[in-house]
Protein backbone atom coordinates (compact mmCIF):
# COMPACT_ATOMS: atom_id res chain seq x y z
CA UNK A 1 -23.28 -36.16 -75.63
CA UNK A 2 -19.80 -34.05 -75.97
CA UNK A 3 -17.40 -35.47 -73.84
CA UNK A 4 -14.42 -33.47 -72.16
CA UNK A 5 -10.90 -33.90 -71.13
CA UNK A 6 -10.48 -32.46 -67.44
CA UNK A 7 -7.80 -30.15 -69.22
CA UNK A 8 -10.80 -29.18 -71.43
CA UNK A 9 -13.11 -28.81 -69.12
CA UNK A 10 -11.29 -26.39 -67.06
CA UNK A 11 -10.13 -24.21 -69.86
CA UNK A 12 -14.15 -24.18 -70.78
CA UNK A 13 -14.82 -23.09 -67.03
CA UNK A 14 -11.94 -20.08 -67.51
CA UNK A 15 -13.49 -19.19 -70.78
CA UNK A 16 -17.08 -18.71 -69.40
CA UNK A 17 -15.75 -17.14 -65.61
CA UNK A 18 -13.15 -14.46 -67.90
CA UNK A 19 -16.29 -13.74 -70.21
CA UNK A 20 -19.33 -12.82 -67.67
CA UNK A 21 -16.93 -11.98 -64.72
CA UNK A 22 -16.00 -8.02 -63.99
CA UNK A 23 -12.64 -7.30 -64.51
CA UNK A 24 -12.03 -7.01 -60.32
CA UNK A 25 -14.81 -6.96 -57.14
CA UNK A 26 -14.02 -5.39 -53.92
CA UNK A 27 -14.22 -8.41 -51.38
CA UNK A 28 -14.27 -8.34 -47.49
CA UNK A 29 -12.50 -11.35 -45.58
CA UNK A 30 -10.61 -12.70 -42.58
CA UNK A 31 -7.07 -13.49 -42.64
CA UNK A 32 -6.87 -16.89 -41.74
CA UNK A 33 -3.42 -18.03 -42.56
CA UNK A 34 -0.57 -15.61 -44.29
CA UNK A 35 3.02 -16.87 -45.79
CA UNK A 36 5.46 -14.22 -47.53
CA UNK A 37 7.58 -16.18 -50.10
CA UNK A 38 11.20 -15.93 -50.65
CA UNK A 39 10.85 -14.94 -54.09
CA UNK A 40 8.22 -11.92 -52.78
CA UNK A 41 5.04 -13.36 -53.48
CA UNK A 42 2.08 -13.11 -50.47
CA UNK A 43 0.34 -15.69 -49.70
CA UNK A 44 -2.96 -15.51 -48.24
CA UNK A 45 -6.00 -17.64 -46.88
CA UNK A 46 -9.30 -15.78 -46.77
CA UNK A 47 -12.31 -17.10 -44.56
CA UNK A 48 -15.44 -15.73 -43.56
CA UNK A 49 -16.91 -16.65 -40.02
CA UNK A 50 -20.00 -16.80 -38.49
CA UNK A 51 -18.74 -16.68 -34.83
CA UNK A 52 -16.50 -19.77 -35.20
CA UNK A 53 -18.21 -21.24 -38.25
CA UNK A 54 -16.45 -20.74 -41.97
CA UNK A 55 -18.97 -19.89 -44.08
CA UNK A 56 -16.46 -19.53 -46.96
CA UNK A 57 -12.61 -19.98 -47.77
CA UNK A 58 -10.53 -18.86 -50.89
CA UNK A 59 -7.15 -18.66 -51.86
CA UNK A 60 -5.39 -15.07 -52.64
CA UNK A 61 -2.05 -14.45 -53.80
CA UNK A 62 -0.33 -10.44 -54.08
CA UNK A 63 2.44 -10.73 -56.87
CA UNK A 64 5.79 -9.95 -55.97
CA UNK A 65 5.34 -6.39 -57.73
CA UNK A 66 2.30 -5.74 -56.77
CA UNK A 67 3.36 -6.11 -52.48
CA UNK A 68 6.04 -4.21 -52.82
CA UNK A 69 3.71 -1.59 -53.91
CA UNK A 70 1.07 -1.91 -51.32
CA UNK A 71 2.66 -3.13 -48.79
CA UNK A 72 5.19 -0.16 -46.90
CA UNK A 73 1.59 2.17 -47.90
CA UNK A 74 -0.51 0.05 -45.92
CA UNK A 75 1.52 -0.09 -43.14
CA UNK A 76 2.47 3.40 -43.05
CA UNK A 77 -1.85 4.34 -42.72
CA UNK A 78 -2.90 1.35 -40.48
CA UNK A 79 0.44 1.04 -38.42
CA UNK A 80 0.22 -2.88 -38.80
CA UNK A 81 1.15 -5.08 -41.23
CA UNK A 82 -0.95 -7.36 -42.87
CA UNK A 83 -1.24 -10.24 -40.14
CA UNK A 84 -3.82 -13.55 -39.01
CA UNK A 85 -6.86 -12.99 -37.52
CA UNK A 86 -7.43 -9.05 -39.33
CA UNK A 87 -9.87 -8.21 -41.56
CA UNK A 88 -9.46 -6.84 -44.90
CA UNK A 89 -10.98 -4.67 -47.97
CA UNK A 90 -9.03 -5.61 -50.96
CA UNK A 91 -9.50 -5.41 -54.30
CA UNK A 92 -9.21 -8.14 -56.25
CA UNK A 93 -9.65 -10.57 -59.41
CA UNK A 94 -11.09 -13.95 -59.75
CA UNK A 95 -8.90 -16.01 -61.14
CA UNK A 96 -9.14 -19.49 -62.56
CA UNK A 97 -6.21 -21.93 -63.20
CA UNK A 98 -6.67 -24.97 -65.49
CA UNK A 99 -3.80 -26.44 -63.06
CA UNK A 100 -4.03 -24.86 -59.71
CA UNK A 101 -7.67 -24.18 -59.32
CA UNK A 102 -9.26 -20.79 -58.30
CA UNK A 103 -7.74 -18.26 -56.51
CA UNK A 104 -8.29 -14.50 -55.89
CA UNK A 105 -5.74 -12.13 -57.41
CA UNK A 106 -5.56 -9.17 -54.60
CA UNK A 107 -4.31 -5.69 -56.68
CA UNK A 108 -5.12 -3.27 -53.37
CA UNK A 109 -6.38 -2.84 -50.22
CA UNK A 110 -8.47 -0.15 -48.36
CA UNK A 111 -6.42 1.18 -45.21
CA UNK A 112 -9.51 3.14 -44.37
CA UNK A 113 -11.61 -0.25 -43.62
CA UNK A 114 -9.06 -1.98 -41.77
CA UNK A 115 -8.30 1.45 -39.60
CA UNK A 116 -11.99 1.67 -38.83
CA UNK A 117 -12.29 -2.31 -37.97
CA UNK A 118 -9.09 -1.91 -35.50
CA UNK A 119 -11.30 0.83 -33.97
CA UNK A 120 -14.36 -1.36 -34.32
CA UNK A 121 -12.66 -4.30 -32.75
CA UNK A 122 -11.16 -1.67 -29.55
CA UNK A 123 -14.65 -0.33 -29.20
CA UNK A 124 -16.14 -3.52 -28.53
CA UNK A 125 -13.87 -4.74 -26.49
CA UNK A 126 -14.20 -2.02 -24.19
CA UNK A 127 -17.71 -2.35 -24.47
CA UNK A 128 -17.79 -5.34 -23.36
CA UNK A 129 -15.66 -4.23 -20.41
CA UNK A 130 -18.38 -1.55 -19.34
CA UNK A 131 -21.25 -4.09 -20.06
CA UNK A 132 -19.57 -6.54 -17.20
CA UNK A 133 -19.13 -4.32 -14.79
CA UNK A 134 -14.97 -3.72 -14.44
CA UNK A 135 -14.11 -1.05 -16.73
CA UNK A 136 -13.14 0.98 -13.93
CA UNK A 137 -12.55 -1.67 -11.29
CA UNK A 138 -8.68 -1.06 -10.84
CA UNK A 139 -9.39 2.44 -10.70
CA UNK A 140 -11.71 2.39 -7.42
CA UNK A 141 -8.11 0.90 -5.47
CA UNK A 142 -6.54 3.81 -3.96
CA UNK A 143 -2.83 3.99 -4.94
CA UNK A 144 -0.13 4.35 -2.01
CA UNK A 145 0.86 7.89 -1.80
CA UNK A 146 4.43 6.52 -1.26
CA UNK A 147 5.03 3.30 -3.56
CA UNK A 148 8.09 1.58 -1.74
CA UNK A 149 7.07 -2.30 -3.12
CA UNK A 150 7.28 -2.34 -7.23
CA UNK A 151 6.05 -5.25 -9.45
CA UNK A 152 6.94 -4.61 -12.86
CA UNK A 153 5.77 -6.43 -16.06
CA UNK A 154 8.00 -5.91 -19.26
CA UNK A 155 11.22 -7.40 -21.26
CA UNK A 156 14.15 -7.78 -19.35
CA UNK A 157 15.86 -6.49 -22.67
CA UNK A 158 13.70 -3.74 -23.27
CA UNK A 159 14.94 -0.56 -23.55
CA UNK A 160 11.81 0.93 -21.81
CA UNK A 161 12.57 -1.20 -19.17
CA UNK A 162 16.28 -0.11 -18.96
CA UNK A 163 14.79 3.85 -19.35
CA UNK A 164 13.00 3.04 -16.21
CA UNK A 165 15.48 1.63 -13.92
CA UNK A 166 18.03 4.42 -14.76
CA UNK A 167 15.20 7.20 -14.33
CA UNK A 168 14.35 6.11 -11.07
CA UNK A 169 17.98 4.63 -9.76
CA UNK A 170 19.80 7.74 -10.80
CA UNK A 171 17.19 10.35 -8.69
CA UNK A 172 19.19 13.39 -7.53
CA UNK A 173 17.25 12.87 -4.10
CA UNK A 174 18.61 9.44 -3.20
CA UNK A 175 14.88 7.93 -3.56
CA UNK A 176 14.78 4.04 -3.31
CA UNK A 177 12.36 0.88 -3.42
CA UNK A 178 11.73 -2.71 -3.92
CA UNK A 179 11.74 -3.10 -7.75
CA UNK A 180 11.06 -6.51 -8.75
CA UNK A 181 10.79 -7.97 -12.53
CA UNK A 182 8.07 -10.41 -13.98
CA UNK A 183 9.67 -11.10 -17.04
CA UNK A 184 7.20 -10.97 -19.92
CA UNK A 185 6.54 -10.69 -24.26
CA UNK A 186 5.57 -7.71 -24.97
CA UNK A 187 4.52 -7.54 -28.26
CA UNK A 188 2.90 -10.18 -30.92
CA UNK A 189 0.53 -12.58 -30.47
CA UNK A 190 1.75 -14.21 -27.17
CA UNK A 191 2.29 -10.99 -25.47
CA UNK A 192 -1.06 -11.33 -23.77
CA UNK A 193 -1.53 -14.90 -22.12
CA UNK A 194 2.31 -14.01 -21.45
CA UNK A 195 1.03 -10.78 -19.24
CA UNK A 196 -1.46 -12.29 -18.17
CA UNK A 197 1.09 -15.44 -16.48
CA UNK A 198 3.02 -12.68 -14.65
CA UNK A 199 -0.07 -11.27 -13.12
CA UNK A 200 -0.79 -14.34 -11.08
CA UNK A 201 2.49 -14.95 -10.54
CA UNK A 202 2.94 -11.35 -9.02
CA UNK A 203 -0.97 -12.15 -7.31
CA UNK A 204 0.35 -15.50 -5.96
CA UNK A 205 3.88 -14.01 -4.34
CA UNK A 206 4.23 -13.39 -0.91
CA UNK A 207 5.07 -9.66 -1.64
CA UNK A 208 2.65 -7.10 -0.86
CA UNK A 209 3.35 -4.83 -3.74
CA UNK A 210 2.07 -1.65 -3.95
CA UNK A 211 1.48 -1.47 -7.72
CA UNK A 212 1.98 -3.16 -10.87
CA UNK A 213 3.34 -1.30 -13.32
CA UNK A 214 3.51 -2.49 -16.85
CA UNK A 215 6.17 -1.11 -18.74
CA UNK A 216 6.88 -1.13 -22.59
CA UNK A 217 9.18 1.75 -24.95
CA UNK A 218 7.63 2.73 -28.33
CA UNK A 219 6.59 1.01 -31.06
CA UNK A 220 4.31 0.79 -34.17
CA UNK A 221 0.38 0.28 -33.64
CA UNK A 222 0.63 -3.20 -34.36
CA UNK A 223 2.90 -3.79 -32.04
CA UNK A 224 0.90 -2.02 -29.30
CA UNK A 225 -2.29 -4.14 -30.61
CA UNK A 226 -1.91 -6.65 -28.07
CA UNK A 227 -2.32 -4.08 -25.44
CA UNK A 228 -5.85 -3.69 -26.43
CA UNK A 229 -6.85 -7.63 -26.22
CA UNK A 230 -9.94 -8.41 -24.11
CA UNK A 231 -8.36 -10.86 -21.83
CA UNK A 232 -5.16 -9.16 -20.96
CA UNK A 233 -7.62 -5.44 -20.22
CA UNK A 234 -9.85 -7.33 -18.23
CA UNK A 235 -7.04 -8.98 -16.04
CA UNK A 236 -5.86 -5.72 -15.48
CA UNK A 237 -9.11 -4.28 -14.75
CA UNK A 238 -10.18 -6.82 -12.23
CA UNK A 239 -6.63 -7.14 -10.76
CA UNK A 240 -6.78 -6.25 -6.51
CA UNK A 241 -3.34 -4.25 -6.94
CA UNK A 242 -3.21 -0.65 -8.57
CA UNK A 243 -2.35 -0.93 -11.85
CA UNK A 244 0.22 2.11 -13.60
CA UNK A 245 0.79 1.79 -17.54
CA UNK A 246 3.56 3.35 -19.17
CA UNK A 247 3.35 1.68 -22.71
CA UNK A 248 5.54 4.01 -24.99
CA UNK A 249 2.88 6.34 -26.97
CA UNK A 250 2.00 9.56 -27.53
CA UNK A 251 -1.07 9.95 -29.38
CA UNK A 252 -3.09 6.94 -28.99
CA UNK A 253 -4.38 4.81 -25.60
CA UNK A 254 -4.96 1.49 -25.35
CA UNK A 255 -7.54 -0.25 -23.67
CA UNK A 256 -4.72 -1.21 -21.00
CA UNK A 257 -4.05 2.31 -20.07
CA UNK A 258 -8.09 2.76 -20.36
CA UNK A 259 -8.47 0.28 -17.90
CA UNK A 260 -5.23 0.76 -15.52
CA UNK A 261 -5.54 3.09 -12.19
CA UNK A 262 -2.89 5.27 -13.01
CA UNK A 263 -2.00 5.92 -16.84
CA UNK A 264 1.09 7.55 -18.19
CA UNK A 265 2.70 7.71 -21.61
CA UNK A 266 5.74 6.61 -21.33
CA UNK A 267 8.34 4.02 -19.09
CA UNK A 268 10.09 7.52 -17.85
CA UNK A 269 7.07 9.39 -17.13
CA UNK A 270 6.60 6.31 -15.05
CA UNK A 271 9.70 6.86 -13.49
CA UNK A 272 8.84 10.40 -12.73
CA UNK A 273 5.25 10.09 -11.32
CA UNK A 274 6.92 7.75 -8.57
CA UNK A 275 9.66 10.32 -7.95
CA UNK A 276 7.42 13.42 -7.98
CA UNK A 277 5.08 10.87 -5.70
CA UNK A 278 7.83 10.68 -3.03
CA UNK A 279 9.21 14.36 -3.21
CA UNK A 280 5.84 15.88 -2.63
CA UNK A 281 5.34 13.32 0.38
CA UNK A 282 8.82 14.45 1.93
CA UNK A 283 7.62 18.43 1.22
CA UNK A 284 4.29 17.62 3.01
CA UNK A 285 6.38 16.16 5.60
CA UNK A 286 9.18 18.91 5.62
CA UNK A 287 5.80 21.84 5.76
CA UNK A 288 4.03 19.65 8.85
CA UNK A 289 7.84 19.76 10.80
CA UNK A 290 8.30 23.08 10.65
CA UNK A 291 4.93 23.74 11.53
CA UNK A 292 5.16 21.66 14.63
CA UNK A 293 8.44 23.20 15.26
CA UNK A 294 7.24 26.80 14.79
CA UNK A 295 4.19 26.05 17.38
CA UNK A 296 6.79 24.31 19.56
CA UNK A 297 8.62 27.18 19.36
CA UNK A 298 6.12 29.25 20.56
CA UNK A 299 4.81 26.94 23.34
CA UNK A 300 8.19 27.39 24.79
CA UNK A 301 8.33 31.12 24.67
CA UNK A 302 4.89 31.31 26.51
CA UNK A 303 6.15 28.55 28.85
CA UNK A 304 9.07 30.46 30.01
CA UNK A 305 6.77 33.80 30.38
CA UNK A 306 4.61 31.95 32.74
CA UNK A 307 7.68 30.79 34.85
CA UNK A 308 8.98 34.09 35.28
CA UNK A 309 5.90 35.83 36.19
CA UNK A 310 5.09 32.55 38.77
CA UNK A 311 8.41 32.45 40.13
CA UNK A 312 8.37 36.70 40.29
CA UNK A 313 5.08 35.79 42.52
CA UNK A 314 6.96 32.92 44.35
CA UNK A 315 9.68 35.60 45.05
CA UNK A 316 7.54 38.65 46.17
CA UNK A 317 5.01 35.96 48.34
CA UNK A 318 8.38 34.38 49.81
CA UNK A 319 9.44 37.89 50.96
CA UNK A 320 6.18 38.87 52.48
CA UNK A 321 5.90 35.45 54.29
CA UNK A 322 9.30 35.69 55.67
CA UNK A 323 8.57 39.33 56.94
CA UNK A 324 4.97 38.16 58.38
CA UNK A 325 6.68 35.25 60.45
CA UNK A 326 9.90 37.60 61.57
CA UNK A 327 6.99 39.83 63.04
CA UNK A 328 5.72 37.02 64.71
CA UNK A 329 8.68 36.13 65.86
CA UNK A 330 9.82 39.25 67.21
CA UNK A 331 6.36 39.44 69.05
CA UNK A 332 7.25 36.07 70.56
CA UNK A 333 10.21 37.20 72.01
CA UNK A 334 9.05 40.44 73.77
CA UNK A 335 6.60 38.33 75.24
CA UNK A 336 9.01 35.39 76.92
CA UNK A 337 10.89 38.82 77.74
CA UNK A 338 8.86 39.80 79.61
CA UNK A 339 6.86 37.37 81.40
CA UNK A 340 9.59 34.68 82.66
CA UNK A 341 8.86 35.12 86.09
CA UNK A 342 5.45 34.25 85.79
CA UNK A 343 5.75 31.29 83.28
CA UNK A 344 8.65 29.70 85.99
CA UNK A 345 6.04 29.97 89.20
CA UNK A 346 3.29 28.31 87.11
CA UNK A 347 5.59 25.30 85.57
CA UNK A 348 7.13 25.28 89.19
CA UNK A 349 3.18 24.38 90.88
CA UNK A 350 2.37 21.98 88.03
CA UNK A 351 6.05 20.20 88.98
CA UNK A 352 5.37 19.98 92.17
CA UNK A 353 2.10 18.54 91.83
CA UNK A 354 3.05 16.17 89.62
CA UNK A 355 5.53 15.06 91.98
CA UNK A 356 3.34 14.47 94.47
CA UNK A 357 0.87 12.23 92.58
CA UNK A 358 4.25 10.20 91.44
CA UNK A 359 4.94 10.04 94.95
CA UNK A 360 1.84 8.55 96.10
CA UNK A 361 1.62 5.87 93.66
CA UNK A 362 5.06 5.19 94.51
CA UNK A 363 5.05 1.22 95.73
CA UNK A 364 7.38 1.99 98.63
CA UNK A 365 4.58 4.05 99.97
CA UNK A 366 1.91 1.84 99.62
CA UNK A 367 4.17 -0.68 101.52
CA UNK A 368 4.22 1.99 104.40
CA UNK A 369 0.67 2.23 104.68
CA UNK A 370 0.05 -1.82 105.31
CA UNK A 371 0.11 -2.81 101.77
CA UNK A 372 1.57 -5.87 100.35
CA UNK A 373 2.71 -6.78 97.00
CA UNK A 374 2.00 -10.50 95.42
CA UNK A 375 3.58 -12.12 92.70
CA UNK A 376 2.89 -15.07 91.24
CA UNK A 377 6.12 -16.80 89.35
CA UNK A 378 7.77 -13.77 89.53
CA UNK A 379 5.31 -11.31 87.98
CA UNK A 380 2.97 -8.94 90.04
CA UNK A 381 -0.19 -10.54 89.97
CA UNK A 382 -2.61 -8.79 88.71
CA UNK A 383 -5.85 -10.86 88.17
CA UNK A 384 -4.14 -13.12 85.58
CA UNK A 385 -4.74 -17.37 86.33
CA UNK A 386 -3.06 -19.31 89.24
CA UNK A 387 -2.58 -22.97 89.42
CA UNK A 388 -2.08 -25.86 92.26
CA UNK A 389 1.99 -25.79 92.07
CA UNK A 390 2.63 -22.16 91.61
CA UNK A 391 5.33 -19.66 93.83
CA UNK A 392 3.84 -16.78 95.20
CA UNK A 393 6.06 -14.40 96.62
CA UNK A 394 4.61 -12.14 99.51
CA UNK A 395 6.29 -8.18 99.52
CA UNK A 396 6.31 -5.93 103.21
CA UNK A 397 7.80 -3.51 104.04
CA UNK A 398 10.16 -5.58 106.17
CA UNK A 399 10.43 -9.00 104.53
CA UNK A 400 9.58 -11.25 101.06
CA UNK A 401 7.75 -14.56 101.99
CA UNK A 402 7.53 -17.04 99.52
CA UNK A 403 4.92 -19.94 99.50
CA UNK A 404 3.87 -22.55 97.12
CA UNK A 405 -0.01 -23.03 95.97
CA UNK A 406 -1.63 -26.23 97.54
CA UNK A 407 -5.33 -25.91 97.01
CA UNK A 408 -7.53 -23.41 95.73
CA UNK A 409 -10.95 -22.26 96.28
């Protein structure tokens, strides 16, 4: 039986691998974990997953040389660089070490696989959005014609951020509202759960905001990558406050934007929209005051028409009532004119007849005839009570005789 040094034996394993091996293999993997040396040299973990199982793991290392090379072209294509958790098409050789084991020697990578599985990765995230329903939940929320309470969602040092607040500050039309920052990152991998943290705080303030706008200036596609994880989108989707984007890009949209109410490319196009917002509210209401001051206008001028032709009726009926009751008048006259005698003799017989009724119900001449007056306490008695006690005062013609009640029957 040959025996073998482990030195031996490894340097037999090279021999056979370097004899039956090709000279290089185009390999798919995930990048697991990812260290750039000092010195230039890349180095890489590779994995392959089955959901969260590893099914496999090797080692790969890019020479010095060789990233340099690859490296600025594969960022230039993809817009990212070469980062955890993407997926890769690289070409590479399988290398065995008597002293460091095996490893996988990576000479170049496909940009065309990792663009597509960027665009595989958006696709089904936004797929997945549709399948549950809130895709287009934020869009259903009608925006505020007039936005006058702001949440915004970006760096404090950002200059998108800055772009914004001088757009909108430094209106020619004197345009204001409440403009309040939620801090947040807004790139790498903690840009998301950091979003997502200034959502509820904005959900859980006492402000009723308008709209959220989330703000970020321009950057590469990897930066903007973040913008297009599942979590953050469907946050924004399902948030109960319009949602405005203004992320910094011309050509491409994220899912963010996909899923916001009101997308725009840029921080100052943000800035704009609101401004633009308020200026065609204050036209709308500039068009509806003249209109009411143009019917107003016209009100009046039919108004005063209808005086003057009322108070040129008033006038002419004054005149002819004034020469109806002068008529009258005049007829009045003639007649007292003319019949005074007449009018004296009869008020004269009605005089004198009325003085002779007052006459004969005159007390002194019911006296005359026999008749007597009684009073009881001082008042004419008239049918009213009398008691045992009681003055009664007897009137004649001659004489007053006064008695006092003793009995009565």
């Amino acid at each position: 039986m040959n025996q073998y040094s482990l030195h031996e034996f490894n340097l037999l394993v090279k021999e056979v691998l370097n004899t039956h091996l090709e000279r290089s293999y185009w390999v798919v993997a995930e990048v697991s974990q990812i260290n750039l040396h000092s010195n230039g040299h890349c180095y890489l973990e590779l994995v392959e997953k089955d959901n969260n199982f590893i099914k496999a793991k090797a080692r790969g290392t890019i020479w010095a040389n060789t990233f340099r090379e690859i490296h600025p072209w594969f960022v230039s294509q993809t817009g990212t660089e070469l980062k955890q958790g993407m997926k890769i098409l690289f070409n590479a050789s399988f290398e065995f070490h008597e002293v460091y084991g095996v490893s996988l020697n990576i000479r170049d990578l496909d940009v065309n696989f990792t663009i597509g599985e960027r665009e595989r990765k958006k696709q089904e995230t936004i797929q997945r959005l549709e399948a549950e329903g809130i895709l287009q939940m934020n869009q259903e929320l009608a925006l505020p014609t007039v936005i006058q309470t702001l949440a915004i969602i970006s760096s404090a040092t950002a200059a998108g951020y800055e772009d914004f607040i001088n757009q909108f500050e430094n209106n020619s039309y004197g345009y204001q509202a409440t403009l309040d920052l939620y801090p947040s990152a807004m790139q790498g991998d903690a840009a998301p759960q950091s979003m997502i943290d200034a959502l509820h705080k904005i959900y859980e303030s006492d402000v009723e905001y308008d709209a959220v706008v989330v703000i970020r200036g321009g950057g590469s596609k990897m930066d903007l990558d973040c913008f297009d994880d599942y979590e953050l989108c469907a946050h924004l989707a399902q948030f109960p406050i319009p949602v405005i984007t203004g992320i910094g890009h011309e050509r491409d949209q994220s899912i963010a934007d996909l899923v916001a109410n009101t997308y725009l490319k840029t921080p100052t196009s943000v800035a704009e929209f609101l401004i633009l917002s308020m200026l065609e509210f204050e036209s709308s209401l500039n068009s509806v005051y003249e209109s009411i001051t143009l019917l107003a206008r016209e009100f009046i001028h039919d108004q005063l028409e209808s005086v003057t032709a009322l108070s040129f009726g008033y006038q002419m009926n004054a005149r002819q009532i004034i020469q109806r009751h002068s008529l009258l008048l005049e007829q009045n006259i003639h007649l007292i004119n003319n019949r005074p005698a007449g009018i004296l003799k009869q008020n004269q017989i009605e005089l004198e007849s009325k003085t002779k009724l007052i006459e004969a119900y005159n007390p002194a001449s019911l006296l005359k005839k026999g008749y007597t007056i009684t009073r009881v306490n001082g008042k004419v008695l008239k049918g009213q009570k009398i008691a045992i006690g009681d003055e009664l005062e007897t009137e004649t013609t001659q004489q007053k005789i006064k008695s006092t009640i003793k009995e009565i029957k």
